[in-house]
PDB file of N, CA and C in Angstrom:
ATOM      1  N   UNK A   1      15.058 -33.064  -5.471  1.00  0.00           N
ATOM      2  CA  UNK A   1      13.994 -33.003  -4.481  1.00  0.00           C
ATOM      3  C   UNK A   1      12.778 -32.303  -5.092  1.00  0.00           C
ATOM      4  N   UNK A   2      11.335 -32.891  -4.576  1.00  0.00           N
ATOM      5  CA  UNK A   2      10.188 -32.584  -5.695  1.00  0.00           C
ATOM      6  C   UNK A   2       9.900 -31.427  -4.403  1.00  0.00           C
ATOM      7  N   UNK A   3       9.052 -30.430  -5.040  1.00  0.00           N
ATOM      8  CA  UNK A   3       8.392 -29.369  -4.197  1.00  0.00           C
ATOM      9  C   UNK A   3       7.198 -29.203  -4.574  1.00  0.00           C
ATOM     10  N   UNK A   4       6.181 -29.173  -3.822  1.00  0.00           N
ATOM     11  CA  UNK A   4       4.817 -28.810  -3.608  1.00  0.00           C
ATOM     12  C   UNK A   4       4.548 -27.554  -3.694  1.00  0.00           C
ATOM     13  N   UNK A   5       3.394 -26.835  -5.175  1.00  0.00           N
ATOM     14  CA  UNK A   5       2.815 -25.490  -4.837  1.00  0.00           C
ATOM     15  C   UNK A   5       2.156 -25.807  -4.839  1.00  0.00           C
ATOM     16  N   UNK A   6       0.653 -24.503  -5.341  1.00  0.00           N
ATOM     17  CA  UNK A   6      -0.425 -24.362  -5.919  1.00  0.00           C
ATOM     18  C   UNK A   6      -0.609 -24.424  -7.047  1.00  0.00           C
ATOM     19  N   UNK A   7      -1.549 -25.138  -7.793  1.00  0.00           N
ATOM     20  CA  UNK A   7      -1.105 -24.532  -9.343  1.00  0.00           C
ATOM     21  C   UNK A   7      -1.719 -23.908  -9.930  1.00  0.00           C
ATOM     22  N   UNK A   8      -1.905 -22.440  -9.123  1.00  0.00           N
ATOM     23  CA  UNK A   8      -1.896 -21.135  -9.215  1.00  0.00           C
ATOM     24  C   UNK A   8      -0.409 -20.244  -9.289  1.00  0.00           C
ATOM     25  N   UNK A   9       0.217 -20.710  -8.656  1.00  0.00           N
ATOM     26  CA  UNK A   9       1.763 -20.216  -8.377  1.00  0.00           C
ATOM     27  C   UNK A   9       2.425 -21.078  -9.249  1.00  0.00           C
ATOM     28  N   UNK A  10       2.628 -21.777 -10.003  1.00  0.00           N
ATOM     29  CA  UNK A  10       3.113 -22.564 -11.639  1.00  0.00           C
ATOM     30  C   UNK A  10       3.618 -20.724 -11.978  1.00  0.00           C
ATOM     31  N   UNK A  11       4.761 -21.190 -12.238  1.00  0.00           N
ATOM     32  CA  UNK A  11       5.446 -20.092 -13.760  1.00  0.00           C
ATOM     33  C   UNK A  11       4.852 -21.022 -15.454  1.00  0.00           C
ATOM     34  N   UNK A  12       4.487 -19.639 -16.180  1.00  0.00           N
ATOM     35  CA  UNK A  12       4.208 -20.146 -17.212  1.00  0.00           C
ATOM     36  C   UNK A  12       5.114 -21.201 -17.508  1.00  0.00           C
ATOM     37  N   UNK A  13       4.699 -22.225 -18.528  1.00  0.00           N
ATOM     38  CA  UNK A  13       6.027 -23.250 -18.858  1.00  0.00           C
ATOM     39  C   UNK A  13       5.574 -24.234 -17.890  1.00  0.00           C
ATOM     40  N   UNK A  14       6.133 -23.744 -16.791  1.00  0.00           N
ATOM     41  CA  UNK A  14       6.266 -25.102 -15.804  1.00  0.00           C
ATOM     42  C   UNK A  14       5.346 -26.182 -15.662  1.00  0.00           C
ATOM     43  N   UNK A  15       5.564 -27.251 -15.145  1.00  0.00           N
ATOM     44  CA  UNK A  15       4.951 -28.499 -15.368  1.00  0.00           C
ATOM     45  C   UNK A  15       4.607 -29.303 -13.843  1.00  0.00           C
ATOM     46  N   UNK A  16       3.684 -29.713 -13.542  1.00  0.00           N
ATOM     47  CA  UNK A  16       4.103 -30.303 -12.521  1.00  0.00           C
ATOM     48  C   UNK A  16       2.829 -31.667 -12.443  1.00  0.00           C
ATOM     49  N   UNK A  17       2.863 -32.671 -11.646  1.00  0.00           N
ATOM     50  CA  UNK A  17       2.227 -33.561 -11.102  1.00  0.00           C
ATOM     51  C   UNK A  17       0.854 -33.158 -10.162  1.00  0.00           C
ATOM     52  N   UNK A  18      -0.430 -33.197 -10.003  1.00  0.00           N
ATOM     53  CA  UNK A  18      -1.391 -32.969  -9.087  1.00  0.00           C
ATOM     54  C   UNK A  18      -1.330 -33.748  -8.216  1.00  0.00           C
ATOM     55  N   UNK A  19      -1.290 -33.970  -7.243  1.00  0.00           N
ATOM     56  CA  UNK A  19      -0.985 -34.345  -5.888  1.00  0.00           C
ATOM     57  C   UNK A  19      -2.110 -34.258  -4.799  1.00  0.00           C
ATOM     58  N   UNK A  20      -2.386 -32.654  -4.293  1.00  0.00           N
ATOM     59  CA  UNK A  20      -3.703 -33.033  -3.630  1.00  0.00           C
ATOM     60  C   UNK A  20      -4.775 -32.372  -4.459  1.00  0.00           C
ATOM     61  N   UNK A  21      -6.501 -32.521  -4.059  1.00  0.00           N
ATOM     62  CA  UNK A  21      -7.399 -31.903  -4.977  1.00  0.00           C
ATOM     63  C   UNK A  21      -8.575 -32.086  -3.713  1.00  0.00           C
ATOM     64  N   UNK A  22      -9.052 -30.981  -3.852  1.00  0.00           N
ATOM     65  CA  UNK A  22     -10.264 -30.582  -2.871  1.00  0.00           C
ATOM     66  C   UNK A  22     -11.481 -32.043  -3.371  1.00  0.00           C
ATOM     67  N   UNK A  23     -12.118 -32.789  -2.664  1.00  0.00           N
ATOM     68  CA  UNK A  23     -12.766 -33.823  -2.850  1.00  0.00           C
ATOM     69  C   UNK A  23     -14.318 -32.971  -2.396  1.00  0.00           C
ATOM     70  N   UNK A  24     -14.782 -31.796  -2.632  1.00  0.00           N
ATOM     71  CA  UNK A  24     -15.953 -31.136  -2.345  1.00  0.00           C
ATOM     72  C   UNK A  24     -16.513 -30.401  -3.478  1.00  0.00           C
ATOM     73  N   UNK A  25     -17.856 -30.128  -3.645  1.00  0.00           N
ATOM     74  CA  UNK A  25     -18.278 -28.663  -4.329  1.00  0.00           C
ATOM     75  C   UNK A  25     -18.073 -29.209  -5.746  1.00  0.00           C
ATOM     76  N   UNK A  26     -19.484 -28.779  -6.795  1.00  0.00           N
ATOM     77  CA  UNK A  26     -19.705 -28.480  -7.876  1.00  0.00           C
ATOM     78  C   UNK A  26     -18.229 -28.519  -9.160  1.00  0.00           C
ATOM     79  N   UNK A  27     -17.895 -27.826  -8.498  1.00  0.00           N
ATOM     80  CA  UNK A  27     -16.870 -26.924  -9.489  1.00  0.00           C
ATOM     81  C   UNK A  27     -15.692 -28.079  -9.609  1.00  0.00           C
ATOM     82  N   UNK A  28     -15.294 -28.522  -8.523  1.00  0.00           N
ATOM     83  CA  UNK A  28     -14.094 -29.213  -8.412  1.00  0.00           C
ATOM     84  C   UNK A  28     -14.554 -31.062  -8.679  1.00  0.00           C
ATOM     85  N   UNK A  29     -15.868 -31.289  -8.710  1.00  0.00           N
ATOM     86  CA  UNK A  29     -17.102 -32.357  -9.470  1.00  0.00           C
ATOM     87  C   UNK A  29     -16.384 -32.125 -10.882  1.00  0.00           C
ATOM     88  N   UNK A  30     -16.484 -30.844 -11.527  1.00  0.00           N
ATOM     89  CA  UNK A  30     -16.546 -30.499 -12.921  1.00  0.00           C
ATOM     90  C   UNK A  30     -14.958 -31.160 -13.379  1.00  0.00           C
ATOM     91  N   UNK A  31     -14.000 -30.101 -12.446  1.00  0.00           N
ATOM     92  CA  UNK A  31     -12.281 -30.727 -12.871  1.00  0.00           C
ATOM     93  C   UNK A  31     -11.765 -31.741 -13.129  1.00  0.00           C
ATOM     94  N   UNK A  32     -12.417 -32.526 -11.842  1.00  0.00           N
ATOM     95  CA  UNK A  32     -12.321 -34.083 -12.068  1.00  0.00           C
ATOM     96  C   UNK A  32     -12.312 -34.804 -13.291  1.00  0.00           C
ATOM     97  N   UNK A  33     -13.951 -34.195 -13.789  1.00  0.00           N
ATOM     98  CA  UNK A  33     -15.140 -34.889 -14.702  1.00  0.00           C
ATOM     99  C   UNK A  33     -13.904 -34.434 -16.059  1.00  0.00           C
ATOM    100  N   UNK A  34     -13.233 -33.333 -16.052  1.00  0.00           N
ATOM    101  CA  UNK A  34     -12.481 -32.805 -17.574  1.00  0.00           C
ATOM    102  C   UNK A  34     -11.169 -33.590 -17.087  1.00  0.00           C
ATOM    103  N   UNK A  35     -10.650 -34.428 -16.170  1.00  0.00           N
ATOM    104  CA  UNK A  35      -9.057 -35.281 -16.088  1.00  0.00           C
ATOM    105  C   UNK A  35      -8.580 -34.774 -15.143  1.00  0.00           C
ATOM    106  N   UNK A  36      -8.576 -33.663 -14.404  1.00  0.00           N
ATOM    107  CA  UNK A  36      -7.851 -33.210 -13.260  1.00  0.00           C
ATOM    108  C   UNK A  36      -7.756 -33.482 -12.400  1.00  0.00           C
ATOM    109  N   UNK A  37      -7.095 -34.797 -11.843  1.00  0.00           N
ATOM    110  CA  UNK A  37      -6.962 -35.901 -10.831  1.00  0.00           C
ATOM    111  C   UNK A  37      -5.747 -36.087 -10.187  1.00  0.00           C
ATOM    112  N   UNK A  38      -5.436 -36.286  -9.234  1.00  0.00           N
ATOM    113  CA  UNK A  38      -4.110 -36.445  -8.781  1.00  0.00           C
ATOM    114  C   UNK A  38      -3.309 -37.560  -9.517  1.00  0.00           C
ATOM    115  N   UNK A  39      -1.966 -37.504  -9.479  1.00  0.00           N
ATOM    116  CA  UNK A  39      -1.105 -38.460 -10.561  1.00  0.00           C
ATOM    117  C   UNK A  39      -1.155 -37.636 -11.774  1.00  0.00           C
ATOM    118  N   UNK A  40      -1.840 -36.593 -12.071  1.00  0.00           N
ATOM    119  CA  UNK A  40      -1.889 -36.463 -13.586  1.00  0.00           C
ATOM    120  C   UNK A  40      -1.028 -35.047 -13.532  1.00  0.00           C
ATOM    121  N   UNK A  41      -0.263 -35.202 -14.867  1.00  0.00           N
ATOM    122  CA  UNK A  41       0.788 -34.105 -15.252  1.00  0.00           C
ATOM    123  C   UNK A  41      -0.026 -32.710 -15.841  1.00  0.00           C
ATOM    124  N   UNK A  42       0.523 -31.997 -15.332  1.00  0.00           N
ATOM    125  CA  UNK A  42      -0.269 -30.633 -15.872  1.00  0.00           C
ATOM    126  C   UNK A  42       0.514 -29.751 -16.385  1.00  0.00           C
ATOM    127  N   UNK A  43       0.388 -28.797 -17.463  1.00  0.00           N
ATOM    128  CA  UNK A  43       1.566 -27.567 -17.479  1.00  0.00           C
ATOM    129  C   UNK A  43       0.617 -26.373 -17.519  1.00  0.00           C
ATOM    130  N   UNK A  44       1.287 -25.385 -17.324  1.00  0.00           N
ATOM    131  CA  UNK A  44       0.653 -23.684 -17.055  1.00  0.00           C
ATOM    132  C   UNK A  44       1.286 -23.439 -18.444  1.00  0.00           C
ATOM    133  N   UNK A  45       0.002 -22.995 -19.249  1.00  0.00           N
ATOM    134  CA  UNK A  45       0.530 -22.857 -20.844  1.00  0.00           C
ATOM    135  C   UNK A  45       0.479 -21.335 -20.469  1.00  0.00           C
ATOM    136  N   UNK A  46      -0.362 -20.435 -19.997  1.00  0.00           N
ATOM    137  CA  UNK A  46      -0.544 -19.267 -20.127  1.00  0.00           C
ATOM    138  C   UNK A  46      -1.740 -18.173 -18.755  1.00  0.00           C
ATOM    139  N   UNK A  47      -1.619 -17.416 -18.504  1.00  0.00           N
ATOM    140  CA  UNK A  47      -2.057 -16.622 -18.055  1.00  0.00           C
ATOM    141  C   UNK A  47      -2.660 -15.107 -18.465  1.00  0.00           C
ATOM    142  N   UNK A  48      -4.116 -14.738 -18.393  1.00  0.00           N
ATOM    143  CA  UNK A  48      -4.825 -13.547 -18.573  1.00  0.00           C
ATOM    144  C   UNK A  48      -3.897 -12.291 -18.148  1.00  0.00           C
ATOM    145  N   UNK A  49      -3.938 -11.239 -19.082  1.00  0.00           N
ATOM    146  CA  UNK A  49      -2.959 -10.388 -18.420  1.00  0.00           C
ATOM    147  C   UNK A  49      -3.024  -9.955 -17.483  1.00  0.00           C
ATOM    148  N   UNK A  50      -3.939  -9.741 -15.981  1.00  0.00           N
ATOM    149  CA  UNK A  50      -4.222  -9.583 -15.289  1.00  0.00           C
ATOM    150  C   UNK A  50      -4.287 -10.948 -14.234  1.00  0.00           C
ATOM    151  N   UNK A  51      -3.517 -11.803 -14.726  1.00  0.00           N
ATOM    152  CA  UNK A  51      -3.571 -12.884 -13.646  1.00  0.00           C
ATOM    153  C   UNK A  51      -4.901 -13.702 -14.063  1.00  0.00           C
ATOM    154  N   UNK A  52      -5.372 -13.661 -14.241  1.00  0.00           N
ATOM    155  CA  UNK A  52      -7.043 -14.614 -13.716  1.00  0.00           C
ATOM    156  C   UNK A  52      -7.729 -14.701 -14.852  1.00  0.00           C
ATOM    157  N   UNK A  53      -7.787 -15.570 -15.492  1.00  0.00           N
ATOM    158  CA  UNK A  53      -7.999 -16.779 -15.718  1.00  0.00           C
ATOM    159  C   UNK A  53      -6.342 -17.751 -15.897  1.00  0.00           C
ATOM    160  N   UNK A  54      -6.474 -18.823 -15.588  1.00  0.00           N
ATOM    161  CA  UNK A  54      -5.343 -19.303 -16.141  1.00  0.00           C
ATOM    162  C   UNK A  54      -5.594 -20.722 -17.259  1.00  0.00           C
ATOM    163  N   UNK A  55      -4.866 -20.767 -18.139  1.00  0.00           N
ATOM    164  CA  UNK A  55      -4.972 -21.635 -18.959  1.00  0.00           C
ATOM    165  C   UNK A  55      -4.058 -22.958 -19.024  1.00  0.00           C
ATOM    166  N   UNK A  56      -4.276 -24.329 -18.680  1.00  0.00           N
ATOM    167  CA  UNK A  56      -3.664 -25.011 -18.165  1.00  0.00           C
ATOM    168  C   UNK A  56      -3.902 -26.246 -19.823  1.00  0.00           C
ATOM    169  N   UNK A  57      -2.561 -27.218 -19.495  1.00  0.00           N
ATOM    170  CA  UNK A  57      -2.747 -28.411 -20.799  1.00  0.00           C
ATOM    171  C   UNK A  57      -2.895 -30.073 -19.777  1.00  0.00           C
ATOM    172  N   UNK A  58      -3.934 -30.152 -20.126  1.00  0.00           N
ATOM    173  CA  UNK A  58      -3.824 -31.758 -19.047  1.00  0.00           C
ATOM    174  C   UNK A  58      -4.689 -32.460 -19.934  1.00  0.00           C
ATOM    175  N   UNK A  59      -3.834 -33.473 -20.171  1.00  0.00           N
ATOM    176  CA  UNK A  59      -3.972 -34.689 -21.030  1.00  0.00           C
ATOM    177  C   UNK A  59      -4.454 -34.643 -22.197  1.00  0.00           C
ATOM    178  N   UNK A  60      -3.806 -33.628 -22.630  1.00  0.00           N
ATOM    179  CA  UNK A  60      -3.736 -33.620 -24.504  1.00  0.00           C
ATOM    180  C   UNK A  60      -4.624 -32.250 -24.577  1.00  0.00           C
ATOM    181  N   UNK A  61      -5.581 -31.470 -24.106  1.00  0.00           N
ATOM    182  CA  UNK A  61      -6.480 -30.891 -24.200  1.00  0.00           C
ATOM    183  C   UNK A  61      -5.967 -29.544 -23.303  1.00  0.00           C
ATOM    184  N   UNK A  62      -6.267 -28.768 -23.959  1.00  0.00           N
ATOM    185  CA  UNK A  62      -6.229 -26.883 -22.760  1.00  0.00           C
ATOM    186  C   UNK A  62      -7.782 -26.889 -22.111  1.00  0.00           C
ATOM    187  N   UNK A  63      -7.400 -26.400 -20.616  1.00  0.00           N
ATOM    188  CA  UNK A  63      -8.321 -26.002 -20.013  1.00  0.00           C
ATOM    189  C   UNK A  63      -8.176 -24.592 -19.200  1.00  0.00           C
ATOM    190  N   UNK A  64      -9.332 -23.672 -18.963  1.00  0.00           N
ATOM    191  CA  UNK A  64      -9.210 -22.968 -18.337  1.00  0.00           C
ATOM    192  C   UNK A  64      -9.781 -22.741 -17.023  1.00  0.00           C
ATOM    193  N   UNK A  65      -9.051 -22.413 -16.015  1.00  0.00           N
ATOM    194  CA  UNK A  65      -9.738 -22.257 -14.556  1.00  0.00           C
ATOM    195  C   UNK A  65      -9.497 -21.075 -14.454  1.00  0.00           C
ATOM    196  N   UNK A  66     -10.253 -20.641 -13.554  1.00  0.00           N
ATOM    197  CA  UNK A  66     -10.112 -19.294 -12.399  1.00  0.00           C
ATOM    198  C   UNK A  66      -8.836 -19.485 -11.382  1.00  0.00           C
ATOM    199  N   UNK A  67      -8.446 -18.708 -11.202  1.00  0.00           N
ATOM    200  CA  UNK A  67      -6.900 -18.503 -10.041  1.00  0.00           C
ATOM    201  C   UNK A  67      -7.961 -19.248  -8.694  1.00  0.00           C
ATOM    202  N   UNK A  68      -8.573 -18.665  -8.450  1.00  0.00           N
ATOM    203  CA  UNK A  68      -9.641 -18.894  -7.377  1.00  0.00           C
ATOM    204  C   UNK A  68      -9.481 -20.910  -6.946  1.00  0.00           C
ATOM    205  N   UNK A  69      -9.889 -21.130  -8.396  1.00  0.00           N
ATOM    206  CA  UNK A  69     -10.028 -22.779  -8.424  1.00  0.00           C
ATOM    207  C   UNK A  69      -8.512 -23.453  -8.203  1.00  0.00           C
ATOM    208  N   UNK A  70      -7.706 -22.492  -8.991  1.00  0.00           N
ATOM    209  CA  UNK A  70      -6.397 -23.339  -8.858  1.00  0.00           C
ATOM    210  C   UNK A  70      -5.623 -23.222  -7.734  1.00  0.00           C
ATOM    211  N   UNK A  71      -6.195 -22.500  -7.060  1.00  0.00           N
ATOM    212  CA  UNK A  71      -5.416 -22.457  -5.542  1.00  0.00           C
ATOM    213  C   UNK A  71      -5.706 -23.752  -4.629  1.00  0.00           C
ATOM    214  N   UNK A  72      -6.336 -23.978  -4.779  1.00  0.00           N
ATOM    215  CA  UNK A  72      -7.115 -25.324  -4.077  1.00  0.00           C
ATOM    216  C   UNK A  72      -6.224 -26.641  -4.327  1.00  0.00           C
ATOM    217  N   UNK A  73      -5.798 -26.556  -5.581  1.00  0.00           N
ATOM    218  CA  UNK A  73      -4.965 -27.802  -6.323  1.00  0.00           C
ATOM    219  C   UNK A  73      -3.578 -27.920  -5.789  1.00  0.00           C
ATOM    220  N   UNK A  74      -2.904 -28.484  -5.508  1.00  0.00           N
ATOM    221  CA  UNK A  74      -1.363 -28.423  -4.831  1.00  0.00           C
ATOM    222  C   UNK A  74      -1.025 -29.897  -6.027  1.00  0.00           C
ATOM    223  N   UNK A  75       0.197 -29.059  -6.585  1.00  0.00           N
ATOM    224  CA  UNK A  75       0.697 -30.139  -7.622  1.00  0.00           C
ATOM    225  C   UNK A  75       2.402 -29.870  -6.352  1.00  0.00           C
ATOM    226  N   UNK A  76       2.945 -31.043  -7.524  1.00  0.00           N
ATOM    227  CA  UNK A  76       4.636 -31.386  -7.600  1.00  0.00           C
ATOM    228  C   UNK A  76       5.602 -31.012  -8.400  1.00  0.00           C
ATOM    229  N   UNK A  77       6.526 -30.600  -8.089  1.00  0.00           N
ATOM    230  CA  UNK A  77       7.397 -30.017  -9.767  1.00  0.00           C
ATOM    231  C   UNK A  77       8.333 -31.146  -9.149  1.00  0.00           C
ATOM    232  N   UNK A  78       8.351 -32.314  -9.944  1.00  0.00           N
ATOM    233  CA  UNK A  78      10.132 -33.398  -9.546  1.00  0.00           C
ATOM    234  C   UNK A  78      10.784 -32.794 -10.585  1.00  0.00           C
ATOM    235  N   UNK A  79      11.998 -32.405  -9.899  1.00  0.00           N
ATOM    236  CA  UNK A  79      13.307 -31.796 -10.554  1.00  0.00           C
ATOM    237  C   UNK A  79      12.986 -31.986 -12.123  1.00  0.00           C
ATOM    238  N   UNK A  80      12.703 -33.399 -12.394  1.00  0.00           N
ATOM    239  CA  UNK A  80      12.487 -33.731 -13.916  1.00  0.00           C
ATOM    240  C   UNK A  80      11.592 -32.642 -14.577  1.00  0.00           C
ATOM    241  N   UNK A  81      10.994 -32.490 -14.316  1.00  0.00           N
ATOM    242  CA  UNK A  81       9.385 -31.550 -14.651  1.00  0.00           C
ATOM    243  C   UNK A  81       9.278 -30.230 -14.505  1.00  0.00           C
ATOM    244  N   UNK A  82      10.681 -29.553 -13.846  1.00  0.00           N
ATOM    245  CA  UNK A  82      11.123 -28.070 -13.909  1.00  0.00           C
ATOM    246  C   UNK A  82      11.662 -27.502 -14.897  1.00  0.00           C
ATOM    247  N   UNK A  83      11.599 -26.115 -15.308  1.00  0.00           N
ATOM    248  CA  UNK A  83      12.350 -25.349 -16.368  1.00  0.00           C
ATOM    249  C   UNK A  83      13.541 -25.268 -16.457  1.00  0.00           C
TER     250      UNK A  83
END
């Protein structure tokens, strides 16, 4: 059974599917514009020691968001795609 977070709440490692994505605002214009689309596989490579920034791998390339931004994002972990 697949489960829905944030992918802000991703454990390092973990992997999951994007699912929903805020369709408003500048910033989330930008995510899109770098691949961050629903259907697309993402993993949480790493996190700032303090939480915030997080560093994410989607589609061959690392990107970094703000916790802020990635709360907005609700991915999928299918069993397949868990640690």
């Amino acid at each position: 059974m697949a489960t829905t977070v944030k992918l802000s709440e991703l454990a390092v490692g973990a992997a999951g599917v994007v699912r929903e994505f805020p369709k408003a605002g500048s910033a989330f214009l930008r995510l899109r514009e770098m691949g961050l689309m629903p259907g697309t596989t993402v993993t949480l490579v790493r996190t700032a020691p303090l939480g915030d920034p997080l560093e994410i791998r989607v589609r061959g390339y690392h990107l970094t968001l703000r916790k802020s931004e990635a709360e907005h994002v609700l991915v999928e972990q299918p069993e397949s795609l868990k640690d």
